[in-house]
PDB file of N, CA and C in Angstrom:
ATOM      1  N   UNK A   1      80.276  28.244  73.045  1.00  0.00           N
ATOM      2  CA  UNK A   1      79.305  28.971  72.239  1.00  0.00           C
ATOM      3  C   UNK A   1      79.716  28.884  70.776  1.00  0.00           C
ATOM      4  N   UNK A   2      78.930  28.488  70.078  1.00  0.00           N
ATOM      5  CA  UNK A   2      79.023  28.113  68.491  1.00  0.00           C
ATOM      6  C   UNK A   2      78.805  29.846  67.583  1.00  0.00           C
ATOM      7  N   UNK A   3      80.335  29.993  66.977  1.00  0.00           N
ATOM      8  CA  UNK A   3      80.295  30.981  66.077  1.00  0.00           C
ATOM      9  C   UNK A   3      80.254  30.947  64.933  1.00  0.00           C
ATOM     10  N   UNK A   4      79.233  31.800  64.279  1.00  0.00           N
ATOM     11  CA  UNK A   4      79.317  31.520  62.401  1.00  0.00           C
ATOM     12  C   UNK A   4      80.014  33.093  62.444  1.00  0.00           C
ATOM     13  N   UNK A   5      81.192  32.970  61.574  1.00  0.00           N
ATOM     14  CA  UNK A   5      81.468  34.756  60.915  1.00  0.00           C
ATOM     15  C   UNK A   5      81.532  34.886  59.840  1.00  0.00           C
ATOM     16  N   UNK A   6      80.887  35.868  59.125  1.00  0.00           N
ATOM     17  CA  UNK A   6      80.820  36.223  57.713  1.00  0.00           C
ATOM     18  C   UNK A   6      81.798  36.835  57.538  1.00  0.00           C
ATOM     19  N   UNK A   7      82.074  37.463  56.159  1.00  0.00           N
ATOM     20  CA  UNK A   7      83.222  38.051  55.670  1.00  0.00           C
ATOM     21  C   UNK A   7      82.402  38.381  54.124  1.00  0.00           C
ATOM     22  N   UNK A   8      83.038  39.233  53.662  1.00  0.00           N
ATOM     23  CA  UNK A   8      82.564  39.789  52.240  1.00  0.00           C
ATOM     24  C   UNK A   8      81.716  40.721  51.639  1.00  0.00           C
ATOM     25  N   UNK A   9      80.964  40.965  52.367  1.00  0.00           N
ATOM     26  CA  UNK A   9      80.155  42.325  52.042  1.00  0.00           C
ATOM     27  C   UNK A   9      80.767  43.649  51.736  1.00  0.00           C
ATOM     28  N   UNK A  10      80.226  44.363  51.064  1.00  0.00           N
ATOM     29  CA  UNK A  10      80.658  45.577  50.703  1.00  0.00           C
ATOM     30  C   UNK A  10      79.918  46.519  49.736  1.00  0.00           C
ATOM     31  N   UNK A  11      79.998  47.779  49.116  1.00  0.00           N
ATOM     32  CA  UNK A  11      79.436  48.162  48.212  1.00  0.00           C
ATOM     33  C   UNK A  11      79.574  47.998  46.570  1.00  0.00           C
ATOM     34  N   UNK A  12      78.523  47.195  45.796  1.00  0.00           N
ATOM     35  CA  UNK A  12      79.045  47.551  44.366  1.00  0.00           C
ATOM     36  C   UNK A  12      78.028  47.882  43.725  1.00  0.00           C
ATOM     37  N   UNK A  13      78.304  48.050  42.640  1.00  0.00           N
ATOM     38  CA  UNK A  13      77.421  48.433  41.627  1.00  0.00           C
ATOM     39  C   UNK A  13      76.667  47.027  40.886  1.00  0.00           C
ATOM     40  N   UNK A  14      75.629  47.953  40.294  1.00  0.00           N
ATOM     41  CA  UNK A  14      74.780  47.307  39.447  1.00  0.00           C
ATOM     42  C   UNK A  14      75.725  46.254  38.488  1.00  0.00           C
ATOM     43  N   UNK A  15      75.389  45.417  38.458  1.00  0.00           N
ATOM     44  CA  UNK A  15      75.711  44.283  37.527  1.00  0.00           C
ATOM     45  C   UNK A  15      76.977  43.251  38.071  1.00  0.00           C
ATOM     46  N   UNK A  16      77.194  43.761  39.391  1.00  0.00           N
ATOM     47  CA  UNK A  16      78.550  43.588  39.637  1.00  0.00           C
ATOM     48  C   UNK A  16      78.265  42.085  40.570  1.00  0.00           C
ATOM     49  N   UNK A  17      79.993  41.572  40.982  1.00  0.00           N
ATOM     50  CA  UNK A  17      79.801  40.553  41.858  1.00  0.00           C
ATOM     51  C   UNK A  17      80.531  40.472  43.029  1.00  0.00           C
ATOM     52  N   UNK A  18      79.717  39.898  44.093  1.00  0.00           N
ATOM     53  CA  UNK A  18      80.707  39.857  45.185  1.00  0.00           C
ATOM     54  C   UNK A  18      81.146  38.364  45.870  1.00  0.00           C
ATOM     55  N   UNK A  19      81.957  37.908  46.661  1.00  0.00           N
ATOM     56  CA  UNK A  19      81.575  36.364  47.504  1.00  0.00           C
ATOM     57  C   UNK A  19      81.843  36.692  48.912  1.00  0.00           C
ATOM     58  N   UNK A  20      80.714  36.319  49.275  1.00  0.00           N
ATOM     59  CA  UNK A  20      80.868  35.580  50.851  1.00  0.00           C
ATOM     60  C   UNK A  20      81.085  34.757  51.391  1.00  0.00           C
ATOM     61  N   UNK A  21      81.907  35.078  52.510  1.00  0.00           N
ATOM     62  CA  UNK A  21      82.347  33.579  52.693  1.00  0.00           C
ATOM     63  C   UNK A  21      81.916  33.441  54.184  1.00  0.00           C
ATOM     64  N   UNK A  22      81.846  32.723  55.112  1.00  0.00           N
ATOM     65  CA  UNK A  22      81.024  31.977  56.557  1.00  0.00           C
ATOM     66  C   UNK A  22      81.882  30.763  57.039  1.00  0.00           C
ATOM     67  N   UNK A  23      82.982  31.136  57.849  1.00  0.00           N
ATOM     68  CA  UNK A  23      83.540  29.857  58.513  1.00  0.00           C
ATOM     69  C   UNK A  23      82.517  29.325  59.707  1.00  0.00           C
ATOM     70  N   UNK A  24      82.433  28.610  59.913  1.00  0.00           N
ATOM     71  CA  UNK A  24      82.223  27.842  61.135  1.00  0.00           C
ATOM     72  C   UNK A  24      82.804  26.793  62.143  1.00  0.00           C
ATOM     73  N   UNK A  25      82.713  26.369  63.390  1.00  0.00           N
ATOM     74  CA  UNK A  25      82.961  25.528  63.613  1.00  0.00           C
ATOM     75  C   UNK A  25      83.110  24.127  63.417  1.00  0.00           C
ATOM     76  N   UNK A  26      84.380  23.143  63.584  1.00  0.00           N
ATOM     77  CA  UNK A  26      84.839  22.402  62.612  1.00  0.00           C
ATOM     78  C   UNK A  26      83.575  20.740  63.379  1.00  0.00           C
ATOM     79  N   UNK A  27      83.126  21.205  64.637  1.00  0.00           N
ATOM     80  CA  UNK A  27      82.505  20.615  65.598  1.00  0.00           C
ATOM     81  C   UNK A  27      80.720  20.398  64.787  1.00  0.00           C
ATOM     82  N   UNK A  28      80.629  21.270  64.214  1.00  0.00           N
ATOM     83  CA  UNK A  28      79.162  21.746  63.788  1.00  0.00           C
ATOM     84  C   UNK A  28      79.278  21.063  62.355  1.00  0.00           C
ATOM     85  N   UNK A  29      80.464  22.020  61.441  1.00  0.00           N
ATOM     86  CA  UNK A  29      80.250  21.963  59.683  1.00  0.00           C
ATOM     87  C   UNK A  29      79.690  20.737  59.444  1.00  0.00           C
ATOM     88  N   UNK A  30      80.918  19.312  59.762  1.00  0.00           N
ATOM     89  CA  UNK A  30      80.764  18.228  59.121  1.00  0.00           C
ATOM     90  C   UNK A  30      79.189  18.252  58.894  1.00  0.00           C
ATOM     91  N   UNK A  31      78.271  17.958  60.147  1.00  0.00           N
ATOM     92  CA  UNK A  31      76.988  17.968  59.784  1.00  0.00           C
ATOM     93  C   UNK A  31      75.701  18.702  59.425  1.00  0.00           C
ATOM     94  N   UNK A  32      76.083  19.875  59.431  1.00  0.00           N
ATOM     95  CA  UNK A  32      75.511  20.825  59.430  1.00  0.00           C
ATOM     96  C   UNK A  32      74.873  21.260  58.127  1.00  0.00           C
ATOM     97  N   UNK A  33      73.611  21.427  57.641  1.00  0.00           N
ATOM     98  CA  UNK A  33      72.808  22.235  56.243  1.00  0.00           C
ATOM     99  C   UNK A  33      73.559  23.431  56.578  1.00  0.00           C
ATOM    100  N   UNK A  34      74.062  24.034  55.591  1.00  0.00           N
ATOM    101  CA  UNK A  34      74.672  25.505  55.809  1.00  0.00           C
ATOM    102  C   UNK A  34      73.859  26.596  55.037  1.00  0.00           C
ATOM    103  N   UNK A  35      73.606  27.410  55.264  1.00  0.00           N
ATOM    104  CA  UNK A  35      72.566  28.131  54.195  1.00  0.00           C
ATOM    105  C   UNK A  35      73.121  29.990  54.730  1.00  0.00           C
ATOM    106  N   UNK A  36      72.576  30.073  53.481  1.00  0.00           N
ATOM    107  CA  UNK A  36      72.794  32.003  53.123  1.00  0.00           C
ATOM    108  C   UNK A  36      71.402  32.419  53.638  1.00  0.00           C
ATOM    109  N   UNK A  37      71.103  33.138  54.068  1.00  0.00           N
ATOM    110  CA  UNK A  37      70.037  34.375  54.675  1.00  0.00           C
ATOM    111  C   UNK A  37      70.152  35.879  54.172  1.00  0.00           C
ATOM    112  N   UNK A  38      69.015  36.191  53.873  1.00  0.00           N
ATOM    113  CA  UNK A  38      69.207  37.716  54.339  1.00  0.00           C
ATOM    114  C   UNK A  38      67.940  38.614  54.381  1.00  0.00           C
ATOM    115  N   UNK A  39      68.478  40.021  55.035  1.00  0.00           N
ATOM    116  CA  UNK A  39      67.201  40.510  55.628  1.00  0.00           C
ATOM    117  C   UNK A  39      67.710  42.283  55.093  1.00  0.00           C
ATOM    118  N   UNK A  40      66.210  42.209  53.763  1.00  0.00           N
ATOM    119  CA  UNK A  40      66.611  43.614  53.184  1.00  0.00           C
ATOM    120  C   UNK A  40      65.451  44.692  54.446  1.00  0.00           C
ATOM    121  N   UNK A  41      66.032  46.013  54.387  1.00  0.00           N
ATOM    122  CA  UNK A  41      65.319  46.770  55.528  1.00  0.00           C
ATOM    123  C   UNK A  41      63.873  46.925  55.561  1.00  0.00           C
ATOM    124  N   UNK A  42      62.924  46.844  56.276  1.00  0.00           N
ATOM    125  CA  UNK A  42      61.613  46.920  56.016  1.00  0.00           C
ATOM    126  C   UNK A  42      61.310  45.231  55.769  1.00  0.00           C
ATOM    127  N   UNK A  43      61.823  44.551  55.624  1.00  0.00           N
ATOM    128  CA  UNK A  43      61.334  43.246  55.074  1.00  0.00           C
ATOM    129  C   UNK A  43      61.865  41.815  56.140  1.00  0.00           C
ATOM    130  N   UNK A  44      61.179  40.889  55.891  1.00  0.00           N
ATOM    131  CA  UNK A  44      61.390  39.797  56.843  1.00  0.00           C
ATOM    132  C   UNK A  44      63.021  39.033  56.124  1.00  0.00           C
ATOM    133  N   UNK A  45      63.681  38.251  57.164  1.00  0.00           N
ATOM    134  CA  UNK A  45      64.386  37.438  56.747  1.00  0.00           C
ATOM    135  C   UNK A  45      64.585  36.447  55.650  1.00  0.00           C
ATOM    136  N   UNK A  46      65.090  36.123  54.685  1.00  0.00           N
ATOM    137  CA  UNK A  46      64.475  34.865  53.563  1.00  0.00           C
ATOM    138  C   UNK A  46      65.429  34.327  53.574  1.00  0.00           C
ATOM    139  N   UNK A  47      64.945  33.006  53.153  1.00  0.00           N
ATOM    140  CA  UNK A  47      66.404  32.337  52.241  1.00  0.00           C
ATOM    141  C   UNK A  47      66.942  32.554  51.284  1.00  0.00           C
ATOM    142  N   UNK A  48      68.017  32.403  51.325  1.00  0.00           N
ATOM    143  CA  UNK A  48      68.850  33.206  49.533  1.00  0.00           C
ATOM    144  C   UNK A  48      69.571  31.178  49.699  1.00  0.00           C
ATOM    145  N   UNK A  49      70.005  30.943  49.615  1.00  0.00           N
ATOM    146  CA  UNK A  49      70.246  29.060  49.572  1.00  0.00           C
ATOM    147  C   UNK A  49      70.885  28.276  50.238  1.00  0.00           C
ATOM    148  N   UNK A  50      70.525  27.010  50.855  1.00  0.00           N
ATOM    149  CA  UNK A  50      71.220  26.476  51.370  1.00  0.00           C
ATOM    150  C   UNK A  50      72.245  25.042  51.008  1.00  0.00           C
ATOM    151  N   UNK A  51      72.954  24.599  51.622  1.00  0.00           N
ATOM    152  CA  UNK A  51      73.399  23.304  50.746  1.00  0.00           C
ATOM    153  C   UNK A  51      73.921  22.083  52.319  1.00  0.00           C
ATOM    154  N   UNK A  52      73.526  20.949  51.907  1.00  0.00           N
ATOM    155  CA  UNK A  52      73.234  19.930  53.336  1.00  0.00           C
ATOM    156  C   UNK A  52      74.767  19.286  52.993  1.00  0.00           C
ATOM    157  N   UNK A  53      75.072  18.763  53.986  1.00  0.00           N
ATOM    158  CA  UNK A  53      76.720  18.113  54.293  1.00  0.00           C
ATOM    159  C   UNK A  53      76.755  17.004  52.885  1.00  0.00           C
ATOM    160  N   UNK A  54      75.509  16.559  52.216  1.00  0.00           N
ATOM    161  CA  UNK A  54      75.371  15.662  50.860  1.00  0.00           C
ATOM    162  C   UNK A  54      75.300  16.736  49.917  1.00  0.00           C
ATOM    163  N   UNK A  55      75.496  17.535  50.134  1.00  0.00           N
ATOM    164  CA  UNK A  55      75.597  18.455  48.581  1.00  0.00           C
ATOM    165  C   UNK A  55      73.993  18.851  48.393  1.00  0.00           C
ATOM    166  N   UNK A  56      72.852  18.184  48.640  1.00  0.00           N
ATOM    167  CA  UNK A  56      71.397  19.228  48.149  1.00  0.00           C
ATOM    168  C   UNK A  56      71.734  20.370  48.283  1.00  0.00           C
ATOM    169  N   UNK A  57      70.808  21.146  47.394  1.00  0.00           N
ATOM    170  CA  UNK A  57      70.670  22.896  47.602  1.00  0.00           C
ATOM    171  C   UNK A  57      69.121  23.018  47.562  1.00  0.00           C
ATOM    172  N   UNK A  58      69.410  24.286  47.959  1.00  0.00           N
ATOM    173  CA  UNK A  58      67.882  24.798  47.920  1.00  0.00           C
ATOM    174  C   UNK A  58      68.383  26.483  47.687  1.00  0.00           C
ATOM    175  N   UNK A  59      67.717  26.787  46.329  1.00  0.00           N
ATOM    176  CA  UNK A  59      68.124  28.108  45.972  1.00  0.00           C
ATOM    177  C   UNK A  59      66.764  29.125  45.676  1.00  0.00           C
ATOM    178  N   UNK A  60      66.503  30.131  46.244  1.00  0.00           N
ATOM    179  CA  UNK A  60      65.917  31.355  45.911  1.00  0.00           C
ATOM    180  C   UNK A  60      65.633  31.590  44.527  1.00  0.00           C
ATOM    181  N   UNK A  61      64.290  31.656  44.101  1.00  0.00           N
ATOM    182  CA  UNK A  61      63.496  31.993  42.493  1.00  0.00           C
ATOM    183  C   UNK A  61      64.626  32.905  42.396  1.00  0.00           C
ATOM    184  N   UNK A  62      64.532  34.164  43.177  1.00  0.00           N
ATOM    185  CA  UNK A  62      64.924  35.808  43.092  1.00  0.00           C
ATOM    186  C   UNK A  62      66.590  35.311  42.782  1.00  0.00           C
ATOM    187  N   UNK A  63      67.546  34.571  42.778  1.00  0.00           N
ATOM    188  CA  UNK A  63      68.617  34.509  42.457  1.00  0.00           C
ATOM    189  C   UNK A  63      69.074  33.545  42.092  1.00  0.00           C
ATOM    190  N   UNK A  64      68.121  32.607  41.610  1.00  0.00           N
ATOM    191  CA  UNK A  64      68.880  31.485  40.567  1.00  0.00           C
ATOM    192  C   UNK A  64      69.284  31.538  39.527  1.00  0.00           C
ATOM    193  N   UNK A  65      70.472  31.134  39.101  1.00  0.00           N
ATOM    194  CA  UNK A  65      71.313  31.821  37.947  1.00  0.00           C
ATOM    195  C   UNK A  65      72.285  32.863  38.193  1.00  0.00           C
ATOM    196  N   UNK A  66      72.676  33.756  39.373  1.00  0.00           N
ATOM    197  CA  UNK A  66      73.210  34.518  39.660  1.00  0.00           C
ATOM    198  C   UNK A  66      73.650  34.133  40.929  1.00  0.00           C
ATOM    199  N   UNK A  67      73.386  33.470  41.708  1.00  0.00           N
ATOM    200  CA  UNK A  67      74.223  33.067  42.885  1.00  0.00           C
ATOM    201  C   UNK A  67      74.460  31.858  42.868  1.00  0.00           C
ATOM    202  N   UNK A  68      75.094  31.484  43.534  1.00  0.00           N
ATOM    203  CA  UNK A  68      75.706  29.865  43.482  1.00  0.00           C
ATOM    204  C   UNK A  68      76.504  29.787  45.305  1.00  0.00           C
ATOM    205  N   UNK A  69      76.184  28.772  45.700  1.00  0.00           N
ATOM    206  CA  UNK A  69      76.238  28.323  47.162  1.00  0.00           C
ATOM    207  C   UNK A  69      77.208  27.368  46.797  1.00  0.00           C
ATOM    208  N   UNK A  70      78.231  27.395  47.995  1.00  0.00           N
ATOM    209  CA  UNK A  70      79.427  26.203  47.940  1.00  0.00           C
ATOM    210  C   UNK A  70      80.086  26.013  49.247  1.00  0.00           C
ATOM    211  N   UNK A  71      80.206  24.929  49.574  1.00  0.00           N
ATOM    212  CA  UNK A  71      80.987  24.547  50.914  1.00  0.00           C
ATOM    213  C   UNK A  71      82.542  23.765  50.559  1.00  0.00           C
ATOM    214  N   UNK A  72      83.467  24.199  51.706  1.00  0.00           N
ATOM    215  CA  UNK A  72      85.025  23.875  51.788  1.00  0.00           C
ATOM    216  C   UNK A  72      84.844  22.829  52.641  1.00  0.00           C
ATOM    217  N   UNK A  73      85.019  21.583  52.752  1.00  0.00           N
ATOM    218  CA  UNK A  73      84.829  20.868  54.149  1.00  0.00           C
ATOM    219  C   UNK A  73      85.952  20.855  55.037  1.00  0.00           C
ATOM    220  N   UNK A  74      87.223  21.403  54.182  1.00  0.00           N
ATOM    221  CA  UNK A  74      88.689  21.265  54.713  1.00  0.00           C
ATOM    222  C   UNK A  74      88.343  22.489  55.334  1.00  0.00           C
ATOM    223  N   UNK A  75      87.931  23.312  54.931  1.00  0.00           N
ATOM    224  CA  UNK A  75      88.487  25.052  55.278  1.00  0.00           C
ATOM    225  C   UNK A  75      87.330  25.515  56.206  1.00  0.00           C
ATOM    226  N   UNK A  76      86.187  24.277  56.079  1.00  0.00           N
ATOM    227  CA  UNK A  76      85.095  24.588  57.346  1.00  0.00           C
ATOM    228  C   UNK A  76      84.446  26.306  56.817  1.00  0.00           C
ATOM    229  N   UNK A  77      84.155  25.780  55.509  1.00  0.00           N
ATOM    230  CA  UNK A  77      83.328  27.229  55.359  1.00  0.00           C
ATOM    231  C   UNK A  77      82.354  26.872  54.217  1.00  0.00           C
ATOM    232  N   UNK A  78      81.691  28.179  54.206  1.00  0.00           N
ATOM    233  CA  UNK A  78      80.447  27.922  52.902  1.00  0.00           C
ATOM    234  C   UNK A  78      80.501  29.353  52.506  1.00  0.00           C
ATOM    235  N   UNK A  79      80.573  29.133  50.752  1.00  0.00           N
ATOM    236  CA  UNK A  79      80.345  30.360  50.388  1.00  0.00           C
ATOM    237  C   UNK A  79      79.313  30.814  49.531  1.00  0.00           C
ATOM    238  N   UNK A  80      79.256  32.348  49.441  1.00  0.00           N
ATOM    239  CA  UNK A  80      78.089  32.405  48.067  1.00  0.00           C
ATOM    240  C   UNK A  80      78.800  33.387  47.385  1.00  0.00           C
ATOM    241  N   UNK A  81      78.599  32.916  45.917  1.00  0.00           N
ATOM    242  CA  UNK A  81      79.083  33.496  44.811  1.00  0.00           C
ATOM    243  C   UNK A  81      78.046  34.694  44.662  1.00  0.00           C
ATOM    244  N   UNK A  82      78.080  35.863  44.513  1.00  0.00           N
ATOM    245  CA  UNK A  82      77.196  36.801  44.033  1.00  0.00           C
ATOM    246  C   UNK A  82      77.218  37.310  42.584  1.00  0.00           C
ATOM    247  N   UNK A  83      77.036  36.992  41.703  1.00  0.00           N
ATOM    248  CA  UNK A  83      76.994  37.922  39.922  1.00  0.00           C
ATOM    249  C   UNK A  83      75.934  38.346  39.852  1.00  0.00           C
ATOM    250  N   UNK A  84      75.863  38.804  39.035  1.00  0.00           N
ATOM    251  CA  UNK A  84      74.938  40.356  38.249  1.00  0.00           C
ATOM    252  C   UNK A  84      73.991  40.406  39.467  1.00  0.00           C
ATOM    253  N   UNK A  85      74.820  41.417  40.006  1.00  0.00           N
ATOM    254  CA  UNK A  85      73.824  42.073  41.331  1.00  0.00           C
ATOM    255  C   UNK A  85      72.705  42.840  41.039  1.00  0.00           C
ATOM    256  N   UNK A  86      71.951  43.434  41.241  1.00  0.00           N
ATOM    257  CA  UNK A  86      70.761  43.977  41.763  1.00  0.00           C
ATOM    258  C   UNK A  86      70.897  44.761  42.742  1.00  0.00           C
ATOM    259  N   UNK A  87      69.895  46.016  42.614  1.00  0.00           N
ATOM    260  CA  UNK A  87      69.627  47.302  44.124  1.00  0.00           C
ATOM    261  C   UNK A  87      69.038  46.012  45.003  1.00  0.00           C
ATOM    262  N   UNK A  88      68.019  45.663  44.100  1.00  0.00           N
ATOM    263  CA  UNK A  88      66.863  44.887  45.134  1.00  0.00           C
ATOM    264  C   UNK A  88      67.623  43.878  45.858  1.00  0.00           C
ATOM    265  N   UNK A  89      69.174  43.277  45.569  1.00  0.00           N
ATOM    266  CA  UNK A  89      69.823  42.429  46.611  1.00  0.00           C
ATOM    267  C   UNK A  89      70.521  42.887  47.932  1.00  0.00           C
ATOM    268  N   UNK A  90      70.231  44.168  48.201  1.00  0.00           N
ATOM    269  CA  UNK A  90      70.981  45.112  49.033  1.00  0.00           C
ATOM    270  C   UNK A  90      70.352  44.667  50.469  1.00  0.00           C
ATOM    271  N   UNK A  91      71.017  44.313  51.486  1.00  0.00           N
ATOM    272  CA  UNK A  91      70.558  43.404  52.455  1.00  0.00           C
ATOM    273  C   UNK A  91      71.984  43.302  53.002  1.00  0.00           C
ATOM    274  N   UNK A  92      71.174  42.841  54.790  1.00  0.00           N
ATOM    275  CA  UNK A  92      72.031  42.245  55.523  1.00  0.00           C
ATOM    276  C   UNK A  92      71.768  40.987  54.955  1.00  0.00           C
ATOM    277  N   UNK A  93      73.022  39.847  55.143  1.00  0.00           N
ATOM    278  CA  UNK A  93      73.063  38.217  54.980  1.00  0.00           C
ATOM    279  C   UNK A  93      74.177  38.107  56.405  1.00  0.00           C
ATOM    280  N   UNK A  94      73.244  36.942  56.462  1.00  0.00           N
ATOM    281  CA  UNK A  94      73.348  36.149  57.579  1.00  0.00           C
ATOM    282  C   UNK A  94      73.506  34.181  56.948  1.00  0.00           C
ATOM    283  N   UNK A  95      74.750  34.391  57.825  1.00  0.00           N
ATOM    284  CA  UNK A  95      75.256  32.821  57.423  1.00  0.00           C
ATOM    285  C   UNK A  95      73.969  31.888  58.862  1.00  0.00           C
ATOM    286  N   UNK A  96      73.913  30.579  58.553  1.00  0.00           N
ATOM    287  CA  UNK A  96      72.802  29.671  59.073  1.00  0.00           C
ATOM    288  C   UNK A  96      73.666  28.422  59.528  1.00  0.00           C
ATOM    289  N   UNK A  97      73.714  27.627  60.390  1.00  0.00           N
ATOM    290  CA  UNK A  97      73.844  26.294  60.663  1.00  0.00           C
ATOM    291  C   UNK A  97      73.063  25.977  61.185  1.00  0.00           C
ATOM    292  N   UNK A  98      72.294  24.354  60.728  1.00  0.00           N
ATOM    293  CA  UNK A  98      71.121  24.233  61.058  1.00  0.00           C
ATOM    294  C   UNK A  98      70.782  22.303  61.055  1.00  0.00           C
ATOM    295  N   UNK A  99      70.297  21.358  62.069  1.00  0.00           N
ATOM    296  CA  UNK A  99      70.333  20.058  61.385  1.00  0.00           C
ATOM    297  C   UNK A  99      69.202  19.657  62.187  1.00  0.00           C
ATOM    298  N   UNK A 100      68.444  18.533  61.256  1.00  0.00           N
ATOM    299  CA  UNK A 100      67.169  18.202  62.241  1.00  0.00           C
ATOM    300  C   UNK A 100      67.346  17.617  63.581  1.00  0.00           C
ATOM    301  N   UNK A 101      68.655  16.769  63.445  1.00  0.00           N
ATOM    302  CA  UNK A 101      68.876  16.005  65.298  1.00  0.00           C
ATOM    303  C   UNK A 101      69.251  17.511  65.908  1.00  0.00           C
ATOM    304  N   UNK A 102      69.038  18.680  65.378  1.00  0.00           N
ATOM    305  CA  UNK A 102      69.146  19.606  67.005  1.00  0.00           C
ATOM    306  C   UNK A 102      68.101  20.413  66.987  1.00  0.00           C
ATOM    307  N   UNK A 103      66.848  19.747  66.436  1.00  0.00           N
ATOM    308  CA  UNK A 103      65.877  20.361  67.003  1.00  0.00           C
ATOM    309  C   UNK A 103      65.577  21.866  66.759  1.00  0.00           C
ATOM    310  N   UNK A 104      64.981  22.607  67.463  1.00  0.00           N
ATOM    311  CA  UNK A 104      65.087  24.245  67.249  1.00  0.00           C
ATOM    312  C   UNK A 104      66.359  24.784  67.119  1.00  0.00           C
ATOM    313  N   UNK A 105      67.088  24.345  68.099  1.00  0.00           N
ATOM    314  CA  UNK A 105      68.527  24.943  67.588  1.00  0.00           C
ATOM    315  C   UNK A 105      69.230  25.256  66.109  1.00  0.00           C
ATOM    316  N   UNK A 106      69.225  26.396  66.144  1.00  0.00           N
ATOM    317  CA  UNK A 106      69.763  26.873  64.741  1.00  0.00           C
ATOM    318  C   UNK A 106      71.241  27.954  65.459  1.00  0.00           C
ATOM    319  N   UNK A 107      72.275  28.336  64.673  1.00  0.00           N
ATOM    320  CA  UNK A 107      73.180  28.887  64.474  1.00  0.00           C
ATOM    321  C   UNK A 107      73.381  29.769  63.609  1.00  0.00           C
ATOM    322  N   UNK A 108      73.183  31.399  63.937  1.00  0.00           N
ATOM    323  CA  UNK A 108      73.076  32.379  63.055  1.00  0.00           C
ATOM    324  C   UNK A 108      74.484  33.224  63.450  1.00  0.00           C
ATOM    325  N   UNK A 109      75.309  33.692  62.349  1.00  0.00           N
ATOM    326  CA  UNK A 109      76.127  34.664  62.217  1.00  0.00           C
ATOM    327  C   UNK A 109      75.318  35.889  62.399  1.00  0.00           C
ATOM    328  N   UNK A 110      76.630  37.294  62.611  1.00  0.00           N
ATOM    329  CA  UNK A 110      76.428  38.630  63.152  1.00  0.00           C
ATOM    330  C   UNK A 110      75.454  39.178  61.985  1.00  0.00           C
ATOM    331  N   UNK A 111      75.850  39.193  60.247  1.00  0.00           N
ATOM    332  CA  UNK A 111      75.412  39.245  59.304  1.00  0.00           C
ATOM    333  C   UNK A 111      76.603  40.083  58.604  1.00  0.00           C
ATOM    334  N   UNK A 112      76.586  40.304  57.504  1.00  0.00           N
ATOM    335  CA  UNK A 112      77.405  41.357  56.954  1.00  0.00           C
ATOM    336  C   UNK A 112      76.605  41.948  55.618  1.00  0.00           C
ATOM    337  N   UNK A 113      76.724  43.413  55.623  1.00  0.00           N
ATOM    338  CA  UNK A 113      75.950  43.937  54.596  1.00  0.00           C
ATOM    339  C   UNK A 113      76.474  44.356  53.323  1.00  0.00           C
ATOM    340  N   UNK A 114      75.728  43.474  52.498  1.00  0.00           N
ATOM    341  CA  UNK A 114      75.617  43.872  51.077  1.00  0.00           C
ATOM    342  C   UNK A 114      75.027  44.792  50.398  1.00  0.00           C
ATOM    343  N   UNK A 115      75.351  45.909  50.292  1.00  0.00           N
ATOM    344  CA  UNK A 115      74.921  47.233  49.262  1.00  0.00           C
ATOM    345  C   UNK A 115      75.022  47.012  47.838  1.00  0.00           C
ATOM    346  N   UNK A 116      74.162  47.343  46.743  1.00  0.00           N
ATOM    347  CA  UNK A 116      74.047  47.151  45.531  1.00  0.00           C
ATOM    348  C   UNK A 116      73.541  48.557  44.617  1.00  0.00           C
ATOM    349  N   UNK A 117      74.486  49.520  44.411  1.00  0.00           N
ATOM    350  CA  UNK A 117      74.008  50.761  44.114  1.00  0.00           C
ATOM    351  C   UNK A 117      75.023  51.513  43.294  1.00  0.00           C
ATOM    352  N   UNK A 118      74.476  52.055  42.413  1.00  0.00           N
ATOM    353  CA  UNK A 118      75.691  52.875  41.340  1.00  0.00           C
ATOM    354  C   UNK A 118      76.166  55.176  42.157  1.00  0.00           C
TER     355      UNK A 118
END
């Protein structure tokens, strides 16, 4: 069974920054689009960005310029940089592994929650 685990969430304040980080399996990473998720309460899941085993990204209007997506290929992880936070970023995130040869199959972490509040 294929595990993604997050790490990094916590509470901060307005303006502040946090990083997450998402190991995965070393079986999956090499090929794997890795992408950030998250799901604020009341609201559907979105993308916050992803980045493909070639380096593309795909980043969120709502946090470009303030987040930044990065993968370790040694350390089998992907992270996201969080700066000048926002209430409105306060959300579970959920790490993603995801590639077109597997079809529907996608790979979602537990999530870990990010609070953004003074």
């Amino acid at each position: 069974q294929v595990q993604l685990v997050e790490s990094g969430g916590g509470l901060v304040q307005p303006g502040g920054s946090l990083r997450l980080s998402c190991v995965a399996p070393g079986t999956i990473f090499s090929l794997a689009t890795m992408g950030w998720y998250r799901q604020a309460p009341g609201k559907e899941r979105e993308l916050v960005a992803d980045l493909t085993s070639r380096g593309g990204t795909k980043t969120a209007d709502s946090v470009k310029g303030r987040f930044t997506i990065s993968r370790d290929n040694a350390k089998k992880t992907v992270d996201l940089q969080m700066n000048s936070l926002k209430p409105e970023d306060t959300a579970v995130y959920y790490c993603n592994a995801r590639h077109p040869s597997w079809g529907a199959v996608v790979y979602w972490g537990k999530g870990t929650l990010v609070t953004v509040s003074s």
